[in-house]
N, C-alpha and C. Protein backbone atom coordinates (compact mmCIF):
# COMPACT_ATOMS: atom_id res chain seq x y z
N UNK A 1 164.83 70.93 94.97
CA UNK A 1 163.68 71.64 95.50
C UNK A 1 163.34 72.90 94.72
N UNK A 2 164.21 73.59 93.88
CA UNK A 2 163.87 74.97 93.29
C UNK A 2 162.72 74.66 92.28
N UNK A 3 163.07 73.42 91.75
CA UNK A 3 162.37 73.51 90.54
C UNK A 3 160.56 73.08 91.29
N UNK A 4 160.38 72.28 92.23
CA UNK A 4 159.08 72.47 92.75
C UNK A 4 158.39 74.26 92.60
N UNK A 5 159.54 74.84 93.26
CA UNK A 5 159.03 76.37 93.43
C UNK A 5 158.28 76.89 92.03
N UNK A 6 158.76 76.77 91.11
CA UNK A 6 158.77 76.98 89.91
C UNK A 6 157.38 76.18 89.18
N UNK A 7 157.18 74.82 89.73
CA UNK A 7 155.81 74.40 89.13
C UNK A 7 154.66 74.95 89.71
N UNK A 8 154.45 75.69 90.54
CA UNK A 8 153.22 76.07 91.87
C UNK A 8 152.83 77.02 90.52
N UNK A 9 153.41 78.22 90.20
CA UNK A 9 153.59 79.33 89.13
C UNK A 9 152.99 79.10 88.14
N UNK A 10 153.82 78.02 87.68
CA UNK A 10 153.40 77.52 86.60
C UNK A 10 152.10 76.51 86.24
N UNK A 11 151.53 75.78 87.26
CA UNK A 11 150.57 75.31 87.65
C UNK A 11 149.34 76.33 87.50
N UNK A 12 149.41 77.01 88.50
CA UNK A 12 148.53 78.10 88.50
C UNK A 12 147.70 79.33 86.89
N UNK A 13 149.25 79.00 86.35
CA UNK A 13 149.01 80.12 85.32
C UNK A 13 148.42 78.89 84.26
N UNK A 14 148.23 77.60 83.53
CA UNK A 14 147.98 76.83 83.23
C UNK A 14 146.32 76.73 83.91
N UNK A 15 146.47 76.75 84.82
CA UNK A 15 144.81 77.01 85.13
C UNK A 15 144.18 77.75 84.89
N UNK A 16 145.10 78.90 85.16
CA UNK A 16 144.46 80.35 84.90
C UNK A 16 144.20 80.53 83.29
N UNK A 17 144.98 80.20 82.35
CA UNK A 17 144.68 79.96 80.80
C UNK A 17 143.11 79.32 80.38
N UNK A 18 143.32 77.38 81.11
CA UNK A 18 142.23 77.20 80.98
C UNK A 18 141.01 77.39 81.35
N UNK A 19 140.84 78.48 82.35
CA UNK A 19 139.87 78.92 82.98
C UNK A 19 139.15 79.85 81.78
N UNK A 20 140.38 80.74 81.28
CA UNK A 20 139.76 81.79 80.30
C UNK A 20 139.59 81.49 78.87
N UNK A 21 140.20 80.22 78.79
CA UNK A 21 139.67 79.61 77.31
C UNK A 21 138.10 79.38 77.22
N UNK A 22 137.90 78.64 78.52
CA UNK A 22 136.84 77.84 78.61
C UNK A 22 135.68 78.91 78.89
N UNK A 23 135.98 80.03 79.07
CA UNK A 23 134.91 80.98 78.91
C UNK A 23 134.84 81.43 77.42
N UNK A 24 136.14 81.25 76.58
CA UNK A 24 135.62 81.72 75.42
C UNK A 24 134.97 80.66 74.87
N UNK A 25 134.82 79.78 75.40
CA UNK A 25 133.91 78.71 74.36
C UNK A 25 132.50 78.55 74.76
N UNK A 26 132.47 79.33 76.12
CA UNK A 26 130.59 78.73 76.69
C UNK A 26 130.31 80.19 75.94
N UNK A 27 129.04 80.17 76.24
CA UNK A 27 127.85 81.27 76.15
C UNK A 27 127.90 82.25 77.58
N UNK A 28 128.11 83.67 76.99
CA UNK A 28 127.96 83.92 78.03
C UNK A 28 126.94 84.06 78.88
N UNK A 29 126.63 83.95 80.29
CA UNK A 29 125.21 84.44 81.03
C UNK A 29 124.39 85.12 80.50
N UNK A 30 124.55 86.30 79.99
CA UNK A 30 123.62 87.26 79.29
C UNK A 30 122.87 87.06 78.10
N UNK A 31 123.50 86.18 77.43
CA UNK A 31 123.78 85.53 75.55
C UNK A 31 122.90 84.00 76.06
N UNK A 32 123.23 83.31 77.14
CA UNK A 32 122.65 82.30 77.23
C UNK A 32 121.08 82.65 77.40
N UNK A 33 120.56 83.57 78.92
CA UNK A 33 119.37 83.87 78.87
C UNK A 33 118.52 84.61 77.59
N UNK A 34 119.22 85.37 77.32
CA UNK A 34 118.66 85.72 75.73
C UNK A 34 118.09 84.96 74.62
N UNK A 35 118.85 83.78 74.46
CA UNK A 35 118.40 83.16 73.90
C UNK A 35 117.37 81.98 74.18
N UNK A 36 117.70 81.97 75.71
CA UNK A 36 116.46 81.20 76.51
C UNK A 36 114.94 81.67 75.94
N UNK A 37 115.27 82.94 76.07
CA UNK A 37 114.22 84.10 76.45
C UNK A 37 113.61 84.02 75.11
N UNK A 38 114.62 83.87 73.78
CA UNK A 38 114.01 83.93 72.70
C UNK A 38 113.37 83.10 72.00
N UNK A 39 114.00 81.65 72.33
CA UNK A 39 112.97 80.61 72.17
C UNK A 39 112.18 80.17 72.75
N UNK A 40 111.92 80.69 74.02
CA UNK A 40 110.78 80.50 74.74
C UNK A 40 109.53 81.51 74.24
N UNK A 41 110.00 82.49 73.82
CA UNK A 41 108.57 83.53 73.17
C UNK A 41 108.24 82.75 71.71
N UNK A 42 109.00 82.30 71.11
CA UNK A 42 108.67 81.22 69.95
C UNK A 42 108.11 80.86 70.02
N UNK A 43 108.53 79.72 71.08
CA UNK A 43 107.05 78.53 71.65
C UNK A 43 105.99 79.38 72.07
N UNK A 44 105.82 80.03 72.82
CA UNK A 44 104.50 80.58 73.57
C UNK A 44 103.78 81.40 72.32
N UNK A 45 104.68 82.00 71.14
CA UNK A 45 103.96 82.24 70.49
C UNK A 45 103.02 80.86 69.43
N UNK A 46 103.97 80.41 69.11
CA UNK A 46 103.55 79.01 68.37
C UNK A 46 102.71 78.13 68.62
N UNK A 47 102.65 78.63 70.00
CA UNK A 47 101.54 77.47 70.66
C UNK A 47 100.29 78.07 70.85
N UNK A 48 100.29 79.59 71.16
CA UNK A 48 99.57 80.73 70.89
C UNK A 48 98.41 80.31 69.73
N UNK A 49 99.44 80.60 68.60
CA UNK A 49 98.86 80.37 66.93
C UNK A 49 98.26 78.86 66.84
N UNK A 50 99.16 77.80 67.57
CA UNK A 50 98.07 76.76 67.30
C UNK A 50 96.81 76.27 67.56
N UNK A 51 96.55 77.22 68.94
CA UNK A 51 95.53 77.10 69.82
C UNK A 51 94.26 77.89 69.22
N UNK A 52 95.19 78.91 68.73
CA UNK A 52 93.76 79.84 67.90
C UNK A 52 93.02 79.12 66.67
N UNK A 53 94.29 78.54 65.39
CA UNK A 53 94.03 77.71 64.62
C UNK A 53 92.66 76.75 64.85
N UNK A 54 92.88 76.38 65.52
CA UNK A 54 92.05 74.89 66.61
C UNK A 54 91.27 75.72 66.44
N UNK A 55 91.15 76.36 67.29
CA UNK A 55 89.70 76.98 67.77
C UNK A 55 88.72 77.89 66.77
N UNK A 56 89.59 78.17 65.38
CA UNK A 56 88.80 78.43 64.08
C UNK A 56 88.07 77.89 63.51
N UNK A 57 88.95 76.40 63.55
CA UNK A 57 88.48 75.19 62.94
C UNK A 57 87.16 74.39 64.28
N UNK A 58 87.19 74.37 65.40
CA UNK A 58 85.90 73.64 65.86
C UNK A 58 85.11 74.99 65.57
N UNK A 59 85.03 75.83 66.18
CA UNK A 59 83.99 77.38 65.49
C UNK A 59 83.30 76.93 64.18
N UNK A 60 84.16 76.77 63.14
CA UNK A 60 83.94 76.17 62.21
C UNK A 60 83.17 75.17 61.88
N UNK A 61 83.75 73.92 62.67
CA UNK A 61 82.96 72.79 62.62
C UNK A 61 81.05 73.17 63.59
N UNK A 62 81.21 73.38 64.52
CA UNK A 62 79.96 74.05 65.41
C UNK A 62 79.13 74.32 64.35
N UNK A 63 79.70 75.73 63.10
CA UNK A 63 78.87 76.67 63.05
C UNK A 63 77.91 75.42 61.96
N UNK A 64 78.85 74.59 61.11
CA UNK A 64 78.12 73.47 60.27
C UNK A 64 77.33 72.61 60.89
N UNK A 65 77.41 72.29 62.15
CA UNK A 65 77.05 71.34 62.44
C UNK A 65 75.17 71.67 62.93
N UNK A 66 75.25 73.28 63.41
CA UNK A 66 73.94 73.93 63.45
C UNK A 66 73.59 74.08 61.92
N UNK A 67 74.09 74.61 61.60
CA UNK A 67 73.65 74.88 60.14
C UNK A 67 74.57 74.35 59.07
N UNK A 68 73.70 73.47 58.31
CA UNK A 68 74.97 72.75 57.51
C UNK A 68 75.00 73.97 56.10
N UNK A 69 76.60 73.30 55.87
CA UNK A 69 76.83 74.96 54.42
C UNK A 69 77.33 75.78 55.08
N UNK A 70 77.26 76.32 56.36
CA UNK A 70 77.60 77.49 57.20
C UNK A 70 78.96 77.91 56.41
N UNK A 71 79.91 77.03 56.45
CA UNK A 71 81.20 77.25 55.74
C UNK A 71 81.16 76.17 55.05
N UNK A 72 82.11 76.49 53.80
CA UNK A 72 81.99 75.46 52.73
C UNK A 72 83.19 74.43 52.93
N UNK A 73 82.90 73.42 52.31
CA UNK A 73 83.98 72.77 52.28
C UNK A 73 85.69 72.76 52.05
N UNK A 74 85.48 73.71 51.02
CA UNK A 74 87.06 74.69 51.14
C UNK A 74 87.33 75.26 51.90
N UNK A 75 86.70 75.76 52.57
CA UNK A 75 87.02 76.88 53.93
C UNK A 75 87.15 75.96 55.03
N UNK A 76 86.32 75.02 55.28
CA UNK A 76 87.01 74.39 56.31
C UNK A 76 87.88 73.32 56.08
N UNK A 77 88.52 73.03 54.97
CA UNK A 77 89.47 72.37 54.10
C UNK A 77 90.99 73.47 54.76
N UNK A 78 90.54 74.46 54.13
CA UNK A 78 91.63 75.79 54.69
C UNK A 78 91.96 75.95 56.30
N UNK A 79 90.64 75.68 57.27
CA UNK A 79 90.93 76.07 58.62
C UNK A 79 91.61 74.78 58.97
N UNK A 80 91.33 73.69 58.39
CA UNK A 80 92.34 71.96 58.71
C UNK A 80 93.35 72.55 58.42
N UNK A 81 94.04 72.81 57.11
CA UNK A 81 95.19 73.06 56.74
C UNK A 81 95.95 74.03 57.47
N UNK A 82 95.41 75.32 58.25
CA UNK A 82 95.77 76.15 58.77
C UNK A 82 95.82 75.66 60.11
N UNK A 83 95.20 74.68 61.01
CA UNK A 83 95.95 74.06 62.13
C UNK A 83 96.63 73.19 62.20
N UNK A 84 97.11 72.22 61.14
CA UNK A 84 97.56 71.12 60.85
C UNK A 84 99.08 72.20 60.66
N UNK A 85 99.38 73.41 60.13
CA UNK A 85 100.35 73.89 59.96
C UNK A 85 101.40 74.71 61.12
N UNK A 86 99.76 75.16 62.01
CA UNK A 86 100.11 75.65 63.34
C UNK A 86 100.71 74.99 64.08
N UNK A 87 100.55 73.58 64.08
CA UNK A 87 100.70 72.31 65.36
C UNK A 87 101.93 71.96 64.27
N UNK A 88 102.46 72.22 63.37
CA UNK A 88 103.72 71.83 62.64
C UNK A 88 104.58 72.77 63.14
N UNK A 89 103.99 73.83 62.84
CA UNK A 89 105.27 75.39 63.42
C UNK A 89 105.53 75.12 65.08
N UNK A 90 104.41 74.73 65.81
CA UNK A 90 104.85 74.48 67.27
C UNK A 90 105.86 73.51 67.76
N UNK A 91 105.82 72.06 66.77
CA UNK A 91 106.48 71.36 66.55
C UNK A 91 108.16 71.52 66.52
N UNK A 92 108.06 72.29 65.47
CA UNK A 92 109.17 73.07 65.13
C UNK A 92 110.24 73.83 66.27
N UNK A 93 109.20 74.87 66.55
CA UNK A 93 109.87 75.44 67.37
C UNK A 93 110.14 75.01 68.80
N UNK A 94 109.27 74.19 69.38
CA UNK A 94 109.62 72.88 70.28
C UNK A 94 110.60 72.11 69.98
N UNK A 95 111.20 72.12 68.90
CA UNK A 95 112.60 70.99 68.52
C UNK A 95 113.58 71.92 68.23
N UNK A 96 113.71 73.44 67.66
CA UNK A 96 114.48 74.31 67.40
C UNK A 96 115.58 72.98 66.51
N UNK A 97 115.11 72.37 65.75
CA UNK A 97 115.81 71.74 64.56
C UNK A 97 115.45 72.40 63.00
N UNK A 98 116.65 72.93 62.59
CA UNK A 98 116.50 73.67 60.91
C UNK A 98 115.47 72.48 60.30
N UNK A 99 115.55 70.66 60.44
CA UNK A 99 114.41 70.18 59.46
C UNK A 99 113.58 69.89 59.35
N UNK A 100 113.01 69.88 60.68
CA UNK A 100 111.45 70.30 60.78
C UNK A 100 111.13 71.62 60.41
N UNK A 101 111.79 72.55 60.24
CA UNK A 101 111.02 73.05 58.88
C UNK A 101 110.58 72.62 57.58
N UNK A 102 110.78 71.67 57.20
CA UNK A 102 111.06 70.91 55.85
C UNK A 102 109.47 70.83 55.98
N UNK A 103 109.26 70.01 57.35
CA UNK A 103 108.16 69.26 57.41
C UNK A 103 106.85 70.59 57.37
N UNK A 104 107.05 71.64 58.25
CA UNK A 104 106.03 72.69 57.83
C UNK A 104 106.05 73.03 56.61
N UNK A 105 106.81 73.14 55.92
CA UNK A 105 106.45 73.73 54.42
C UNK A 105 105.94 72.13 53.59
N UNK A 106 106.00 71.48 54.20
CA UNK A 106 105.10 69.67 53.40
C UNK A 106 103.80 69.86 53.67
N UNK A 107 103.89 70.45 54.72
CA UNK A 107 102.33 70.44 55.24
C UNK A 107 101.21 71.58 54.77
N UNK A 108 102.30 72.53 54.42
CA UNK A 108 101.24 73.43 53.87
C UNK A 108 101.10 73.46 52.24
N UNK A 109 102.10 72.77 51.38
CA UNK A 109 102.09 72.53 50.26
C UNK A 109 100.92 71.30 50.13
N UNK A 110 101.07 70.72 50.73
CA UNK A 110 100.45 69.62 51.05
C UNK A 110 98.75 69.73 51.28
N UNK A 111 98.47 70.49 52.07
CA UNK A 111 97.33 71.12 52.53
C UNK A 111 96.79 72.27 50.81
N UNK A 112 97.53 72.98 50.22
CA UNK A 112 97.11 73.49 49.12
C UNK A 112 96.90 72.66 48.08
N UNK A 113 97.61 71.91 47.78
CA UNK A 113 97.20 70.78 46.43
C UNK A 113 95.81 70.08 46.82
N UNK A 114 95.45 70.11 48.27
CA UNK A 114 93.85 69.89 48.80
C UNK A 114 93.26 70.66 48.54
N UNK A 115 93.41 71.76 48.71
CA UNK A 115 92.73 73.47 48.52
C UNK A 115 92.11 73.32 46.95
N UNK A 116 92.80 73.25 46.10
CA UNK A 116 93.09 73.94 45.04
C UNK A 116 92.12 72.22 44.14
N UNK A 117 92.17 70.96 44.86
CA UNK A 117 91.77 70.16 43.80
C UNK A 117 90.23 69.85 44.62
N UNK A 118 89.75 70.74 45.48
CA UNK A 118 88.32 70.71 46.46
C UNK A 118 87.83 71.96 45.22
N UNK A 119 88.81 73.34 45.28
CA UNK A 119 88.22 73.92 44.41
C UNK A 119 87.89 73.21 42.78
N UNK A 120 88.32 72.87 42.09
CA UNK A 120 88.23 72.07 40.67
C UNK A 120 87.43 71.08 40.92
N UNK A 121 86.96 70.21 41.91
CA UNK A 121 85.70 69.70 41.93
C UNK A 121 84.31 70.26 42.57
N UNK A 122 84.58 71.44 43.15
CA UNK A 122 83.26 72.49 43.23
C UNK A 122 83.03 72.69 42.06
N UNK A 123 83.77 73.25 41.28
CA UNK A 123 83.52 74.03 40.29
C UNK A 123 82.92 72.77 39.14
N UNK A 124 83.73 71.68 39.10
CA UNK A 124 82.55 70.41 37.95
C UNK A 124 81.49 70.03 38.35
N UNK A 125 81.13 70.21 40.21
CA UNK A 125 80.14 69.64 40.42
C UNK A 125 79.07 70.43 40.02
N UNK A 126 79.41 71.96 39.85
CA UNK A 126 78.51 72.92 39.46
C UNK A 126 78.07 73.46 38.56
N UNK A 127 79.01 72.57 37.74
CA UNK A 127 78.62 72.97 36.30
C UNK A 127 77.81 71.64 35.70
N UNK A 128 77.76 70.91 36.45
CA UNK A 128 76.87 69.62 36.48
C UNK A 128 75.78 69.64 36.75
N UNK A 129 75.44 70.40 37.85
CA UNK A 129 73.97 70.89 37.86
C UNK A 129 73.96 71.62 37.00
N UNK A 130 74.45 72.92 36.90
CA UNK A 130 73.99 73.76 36.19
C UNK A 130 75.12 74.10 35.22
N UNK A 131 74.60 73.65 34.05
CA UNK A 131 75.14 74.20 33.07
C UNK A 131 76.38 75.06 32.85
N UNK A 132 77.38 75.31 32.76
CA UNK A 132 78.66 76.52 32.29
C UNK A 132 78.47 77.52 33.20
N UNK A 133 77.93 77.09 34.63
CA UNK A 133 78.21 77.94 35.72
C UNK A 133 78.77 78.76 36.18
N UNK A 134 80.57 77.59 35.62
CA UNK A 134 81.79 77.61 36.00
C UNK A 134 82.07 78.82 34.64
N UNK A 135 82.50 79.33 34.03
CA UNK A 135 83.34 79.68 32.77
C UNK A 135 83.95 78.42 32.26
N UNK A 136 84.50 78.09 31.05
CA UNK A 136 85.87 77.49 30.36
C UNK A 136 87.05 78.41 30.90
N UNK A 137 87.19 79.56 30.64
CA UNK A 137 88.72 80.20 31.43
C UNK A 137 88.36 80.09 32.75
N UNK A 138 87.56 80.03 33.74
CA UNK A 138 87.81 80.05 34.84
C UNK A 138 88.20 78.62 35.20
N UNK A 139 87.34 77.41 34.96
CA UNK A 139 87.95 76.02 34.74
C UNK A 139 89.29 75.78 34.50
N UNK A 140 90.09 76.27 33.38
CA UNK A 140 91.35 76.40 32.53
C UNK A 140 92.35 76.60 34.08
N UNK A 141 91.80 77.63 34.60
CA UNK A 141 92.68 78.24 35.65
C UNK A 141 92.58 77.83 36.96
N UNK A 142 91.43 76.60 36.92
CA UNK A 142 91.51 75.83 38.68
C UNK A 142 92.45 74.64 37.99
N UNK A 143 92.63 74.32 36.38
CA UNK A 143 93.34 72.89 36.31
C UNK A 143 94.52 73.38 36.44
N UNK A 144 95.10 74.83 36.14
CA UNK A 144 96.44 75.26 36.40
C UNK A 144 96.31 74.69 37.92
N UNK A 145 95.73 75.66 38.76
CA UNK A 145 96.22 75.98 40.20
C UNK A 145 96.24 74.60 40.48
N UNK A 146 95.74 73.22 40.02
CA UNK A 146 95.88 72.38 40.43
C UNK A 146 96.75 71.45 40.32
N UNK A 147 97.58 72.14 39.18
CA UNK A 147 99.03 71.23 38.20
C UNK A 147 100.29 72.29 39.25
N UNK A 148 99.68 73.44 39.43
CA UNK A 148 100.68 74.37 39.46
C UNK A 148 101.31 73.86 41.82
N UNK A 149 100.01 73.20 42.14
CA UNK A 149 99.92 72.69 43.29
C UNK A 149 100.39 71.28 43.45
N UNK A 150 100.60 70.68 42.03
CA UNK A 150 101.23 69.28 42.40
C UNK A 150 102.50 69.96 42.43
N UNK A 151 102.84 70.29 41.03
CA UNK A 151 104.54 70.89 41.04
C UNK A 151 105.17 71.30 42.13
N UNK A 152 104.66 71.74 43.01
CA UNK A 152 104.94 72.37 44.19
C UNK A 152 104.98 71.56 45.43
N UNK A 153 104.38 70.17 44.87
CA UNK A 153 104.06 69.59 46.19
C UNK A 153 105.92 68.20 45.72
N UNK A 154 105.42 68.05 44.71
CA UNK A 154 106.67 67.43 44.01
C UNK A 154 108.10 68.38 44.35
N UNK A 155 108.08 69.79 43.71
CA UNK A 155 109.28 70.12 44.00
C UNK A 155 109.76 70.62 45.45
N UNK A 156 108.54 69.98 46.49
CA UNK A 156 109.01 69.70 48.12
C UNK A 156 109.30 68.88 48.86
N UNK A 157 109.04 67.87 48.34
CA UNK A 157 109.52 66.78 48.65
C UNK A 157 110.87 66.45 47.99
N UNK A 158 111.37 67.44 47.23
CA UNK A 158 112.61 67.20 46.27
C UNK A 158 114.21 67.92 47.40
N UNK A 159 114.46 67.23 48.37
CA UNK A 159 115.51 68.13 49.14
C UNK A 159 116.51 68.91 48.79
N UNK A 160 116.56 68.53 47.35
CA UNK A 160 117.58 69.24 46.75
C UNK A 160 117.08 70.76 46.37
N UNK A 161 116.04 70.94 45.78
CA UNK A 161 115.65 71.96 45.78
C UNK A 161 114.95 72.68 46.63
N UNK A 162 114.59 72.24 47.92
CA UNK A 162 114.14 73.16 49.26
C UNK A 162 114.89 72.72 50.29
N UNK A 163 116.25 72.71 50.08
CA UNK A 163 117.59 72.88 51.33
C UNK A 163 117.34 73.94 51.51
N UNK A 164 117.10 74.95 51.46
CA UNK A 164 117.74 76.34 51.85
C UNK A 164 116.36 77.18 52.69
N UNK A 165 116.37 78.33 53.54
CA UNK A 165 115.03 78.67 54.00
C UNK A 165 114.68 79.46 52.62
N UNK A 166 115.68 80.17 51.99
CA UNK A 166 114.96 80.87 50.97
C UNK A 166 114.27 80.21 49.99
N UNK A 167 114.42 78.86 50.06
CA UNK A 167 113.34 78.31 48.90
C UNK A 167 111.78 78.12 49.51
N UNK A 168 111.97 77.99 50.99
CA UNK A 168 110.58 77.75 51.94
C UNK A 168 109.73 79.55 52.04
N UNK A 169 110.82 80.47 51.70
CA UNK A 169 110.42 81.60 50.90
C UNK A 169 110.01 82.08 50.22
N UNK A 170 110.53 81.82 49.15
CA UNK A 170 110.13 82.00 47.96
C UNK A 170 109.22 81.02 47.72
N UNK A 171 109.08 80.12 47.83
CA UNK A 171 107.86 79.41 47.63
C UNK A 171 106.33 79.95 48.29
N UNK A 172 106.37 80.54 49.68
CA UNK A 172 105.76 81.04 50.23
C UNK A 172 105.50 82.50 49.60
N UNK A 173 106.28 83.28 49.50
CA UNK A 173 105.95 84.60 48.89
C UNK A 173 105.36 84.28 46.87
N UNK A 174 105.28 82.67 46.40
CA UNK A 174 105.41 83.08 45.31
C UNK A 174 103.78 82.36 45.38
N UNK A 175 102.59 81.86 46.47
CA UNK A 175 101.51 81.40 46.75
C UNK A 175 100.87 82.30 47.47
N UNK A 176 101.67 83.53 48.13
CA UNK A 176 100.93 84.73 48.58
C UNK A 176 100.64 85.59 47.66
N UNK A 177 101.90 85.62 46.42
CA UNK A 177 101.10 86.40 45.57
C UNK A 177 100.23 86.43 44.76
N UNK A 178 100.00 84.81 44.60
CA UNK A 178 99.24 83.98 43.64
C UNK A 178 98.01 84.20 44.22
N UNK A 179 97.70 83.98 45.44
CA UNK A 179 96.33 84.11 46.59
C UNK A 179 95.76 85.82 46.46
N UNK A 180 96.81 86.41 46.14
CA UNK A 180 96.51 87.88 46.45
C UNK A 180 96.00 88.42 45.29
N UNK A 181 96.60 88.22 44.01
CA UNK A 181 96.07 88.37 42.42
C UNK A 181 94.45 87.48 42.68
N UNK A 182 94.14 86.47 43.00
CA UNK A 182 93.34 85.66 42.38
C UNK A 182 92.16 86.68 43.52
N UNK A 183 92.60 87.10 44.66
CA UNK A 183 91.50 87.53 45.32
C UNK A 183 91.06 89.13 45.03
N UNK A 184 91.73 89.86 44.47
CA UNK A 184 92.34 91.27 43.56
C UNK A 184 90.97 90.89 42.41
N UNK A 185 91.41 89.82 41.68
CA UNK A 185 90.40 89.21 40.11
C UNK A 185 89.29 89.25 40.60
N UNK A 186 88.66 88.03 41.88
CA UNK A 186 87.89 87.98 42.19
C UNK A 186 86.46 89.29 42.81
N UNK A 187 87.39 89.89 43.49
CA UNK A 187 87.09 91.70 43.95
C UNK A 187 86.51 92.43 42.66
N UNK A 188 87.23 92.66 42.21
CA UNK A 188 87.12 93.29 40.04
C UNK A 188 85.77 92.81 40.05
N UNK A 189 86.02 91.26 39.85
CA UNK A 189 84.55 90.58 39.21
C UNK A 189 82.94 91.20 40.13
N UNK A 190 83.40 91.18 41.45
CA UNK A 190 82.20 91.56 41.72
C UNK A 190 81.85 93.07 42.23
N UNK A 191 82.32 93.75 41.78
CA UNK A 191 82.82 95.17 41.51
C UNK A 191 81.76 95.62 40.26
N UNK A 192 82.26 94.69 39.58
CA UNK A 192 81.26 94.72 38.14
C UNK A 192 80.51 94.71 37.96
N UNK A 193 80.20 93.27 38.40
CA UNK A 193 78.57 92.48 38.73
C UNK A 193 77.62 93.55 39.42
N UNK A 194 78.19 93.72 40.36
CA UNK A 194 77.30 94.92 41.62
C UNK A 194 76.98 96.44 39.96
N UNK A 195 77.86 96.90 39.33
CA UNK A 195 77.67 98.07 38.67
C UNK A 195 76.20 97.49 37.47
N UNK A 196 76.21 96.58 37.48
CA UNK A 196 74.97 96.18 36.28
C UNK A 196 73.51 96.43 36.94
């Protein structure tokens, strides 16, 4: 009978262990809602941004549909691409999976190699009517943005080279700066124009 006495003790403290293991392995209450809390402002933001997106793009469509030309075909080429990316990020953050990010940065690479080869056929169609409309260097530099937009669309679909978020980074910071120079050039140019 002693040794019964002896398992009650020992029973107990065996519980009592796994009781406090098993807290070090959950989340605690505070850590759990937090993070509730934090992916839930994700979504509400994400869904936020997609809703606005949308609503750029019918605005958009409306304003053509009263007046055709209202916005050009690149621009509302851009407001597609810019909800098609929104409803990707919502996506996203609705799955809180690292590879659906993959898929937002497809979509917006994806959406620019549209951008960029709408611009290079504005620009031939216009020099078709009219004569050297376009420049030769300005031409030169929509067939870049348009080689420079496959490469990009190629080296995203390449997993080896956009595993990481910093490549969905740097890729991003290296088309913001590209967008930001070309609209900088563009500014200059009519800076000029206006001084004549």
């Amino acid at each position: 009978m002693p040794p019964q006495k002896n398992l009650m003790p020992l029973g107990l403290l065996i519980m009592s262990l796994a009781v406090v293991a098993m807290n070090q392995f959950t989340i605690p209450r505070g850590i759990a809602e937090q993070t509730k809390d934090h992916a839930d402002i994700n979504v509400r933001y994400a869904r936020a941004l997609s809703e606005l997106a949308k609503h750029e793009l019918q605005q958009a469509l409306a304003e053509n549909e009263k007046a055709t030309g209202a916005f050009t075909n690149v621009t509302v080429e851009r407001l597609k691409n810019n909800a098609l990316i929104a409803e990707e990020r919502l996506q996203h953050a609705l799955s809180g999976k690292e590879h659906s990010l993959h898929q937002v940065h497809l979509r917006e690479v994806e959406g620019n190699l549209r951008i960029a080869e709408l611009n290079l056929q504005n620009a031939l169609r216009l020099n078709e009517r009219l004569s050297r409309m376009v420049s030769e260097d300005e031409m030169t530099g929509l067939r870049m943005s348009v080689e420079v937009a496959r490469l990009a669309l190629e080296r995203a679909k390449d997993p080896a080279a956009t595993k990481s978020r910093e490549a969905h980074i740097e890729w991003q910071f290296d088309y913001l700066r590209h967008e930001m120079l070309r609209l900088q050039t563009r500014v200059a140019e009519l800076e000029t124009l206006a001084r004549r």
